[in-house]
Protein backbone atom coordinates (compact mmCIF):
# COMPACT_ATOMS: atom_id res chain seq x y z
CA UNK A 1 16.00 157.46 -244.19
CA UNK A 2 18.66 155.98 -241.57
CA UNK A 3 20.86 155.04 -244.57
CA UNK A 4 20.55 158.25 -246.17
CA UNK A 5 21.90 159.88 -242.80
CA UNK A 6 24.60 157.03 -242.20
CA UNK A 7 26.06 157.26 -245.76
CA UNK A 8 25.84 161.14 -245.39
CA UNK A 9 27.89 161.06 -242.03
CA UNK A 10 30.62 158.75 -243.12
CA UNK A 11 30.84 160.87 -246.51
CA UNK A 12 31.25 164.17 -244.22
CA UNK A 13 34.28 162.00 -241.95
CA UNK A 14 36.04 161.21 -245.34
CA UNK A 15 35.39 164.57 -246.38
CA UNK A 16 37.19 165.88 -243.14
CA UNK A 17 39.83 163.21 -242.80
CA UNK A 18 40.90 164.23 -246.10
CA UNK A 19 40.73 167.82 -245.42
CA UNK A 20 43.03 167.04 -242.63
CA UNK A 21 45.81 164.80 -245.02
CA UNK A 22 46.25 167.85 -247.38
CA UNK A 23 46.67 170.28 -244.58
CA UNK A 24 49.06 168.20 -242.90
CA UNK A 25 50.95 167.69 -246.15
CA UNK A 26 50.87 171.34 -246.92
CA UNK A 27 52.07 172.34 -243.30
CA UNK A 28 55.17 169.72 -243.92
CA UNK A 29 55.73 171.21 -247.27
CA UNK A 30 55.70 174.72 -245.80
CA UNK A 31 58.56 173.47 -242.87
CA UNK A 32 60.50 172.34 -245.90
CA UNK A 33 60.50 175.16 -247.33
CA UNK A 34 61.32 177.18 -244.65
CA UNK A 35 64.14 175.08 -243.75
CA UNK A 36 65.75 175.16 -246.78
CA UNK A 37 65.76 178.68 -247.44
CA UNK A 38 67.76 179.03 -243.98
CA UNK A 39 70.15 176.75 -245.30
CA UNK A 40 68.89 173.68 -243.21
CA UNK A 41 68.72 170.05 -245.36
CA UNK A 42 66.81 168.02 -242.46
CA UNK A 43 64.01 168.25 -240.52
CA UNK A 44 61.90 165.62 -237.89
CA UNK A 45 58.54 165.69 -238.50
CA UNK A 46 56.39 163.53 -235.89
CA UNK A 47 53.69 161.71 -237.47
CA UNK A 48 53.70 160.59 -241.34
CA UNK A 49 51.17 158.55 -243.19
CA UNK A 50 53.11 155.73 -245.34
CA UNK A 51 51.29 157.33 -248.87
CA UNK A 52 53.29 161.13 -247.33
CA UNK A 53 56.42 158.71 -246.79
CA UNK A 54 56.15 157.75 -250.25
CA UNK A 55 55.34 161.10 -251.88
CA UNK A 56 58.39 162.35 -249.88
CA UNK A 57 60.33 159.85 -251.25
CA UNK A 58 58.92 160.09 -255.17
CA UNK A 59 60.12 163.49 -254.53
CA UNK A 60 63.75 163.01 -254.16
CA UNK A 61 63.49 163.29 -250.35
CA UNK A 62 65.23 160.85 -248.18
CA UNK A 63 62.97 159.76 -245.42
CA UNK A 64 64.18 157.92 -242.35
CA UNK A 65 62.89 157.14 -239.08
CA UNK A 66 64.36 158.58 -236.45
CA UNK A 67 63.71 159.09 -232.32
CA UNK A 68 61.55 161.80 -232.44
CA UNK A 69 59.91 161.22 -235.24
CA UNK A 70 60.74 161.04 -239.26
CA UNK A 71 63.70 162.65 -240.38
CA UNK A 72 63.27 164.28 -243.80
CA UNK A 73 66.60 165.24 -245.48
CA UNK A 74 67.53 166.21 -248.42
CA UNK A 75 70.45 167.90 -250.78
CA UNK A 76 71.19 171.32 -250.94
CA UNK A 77 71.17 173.00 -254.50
């Protein structure tokens, strides 16, 4: 019974921590977006995870760390 309740806790922490990756991603992608549709091809964001560093990158973004955080920059179309 104890495992059953362990295995379901840790499930319900991945479950939340991952809950928590895709919003983060999703409220980066959002500043992006925002940014560039005022014309703005950088912004600092202050925490990334290395796999969001590399997704950035895969992207075409250039990624960079910078005093405040990471600066994501990119070209303007």
């Amino acid at each position: 019974m104890d495992s059953l309740i362990t295995y379901t806790a840790e499930t319900a922490r991945n479950d939340m921590r991952k809950a928590q990756i895709r919003a983060h991603a999703d409220t980066v992608q959002q500043s992006i977006i925002r940014a560039a549709v005022a014309n703005i091809s950088e912004i600092t964001v202050p925490n990334l995870t290395d796999d969001e560093i590399d997704a950035l990158r895969d992207a075409g973004y250039t990624v960079e760390a910078g005093i405040r955080g990471w600066n994501i920059c990119w070209a303007q179309k």
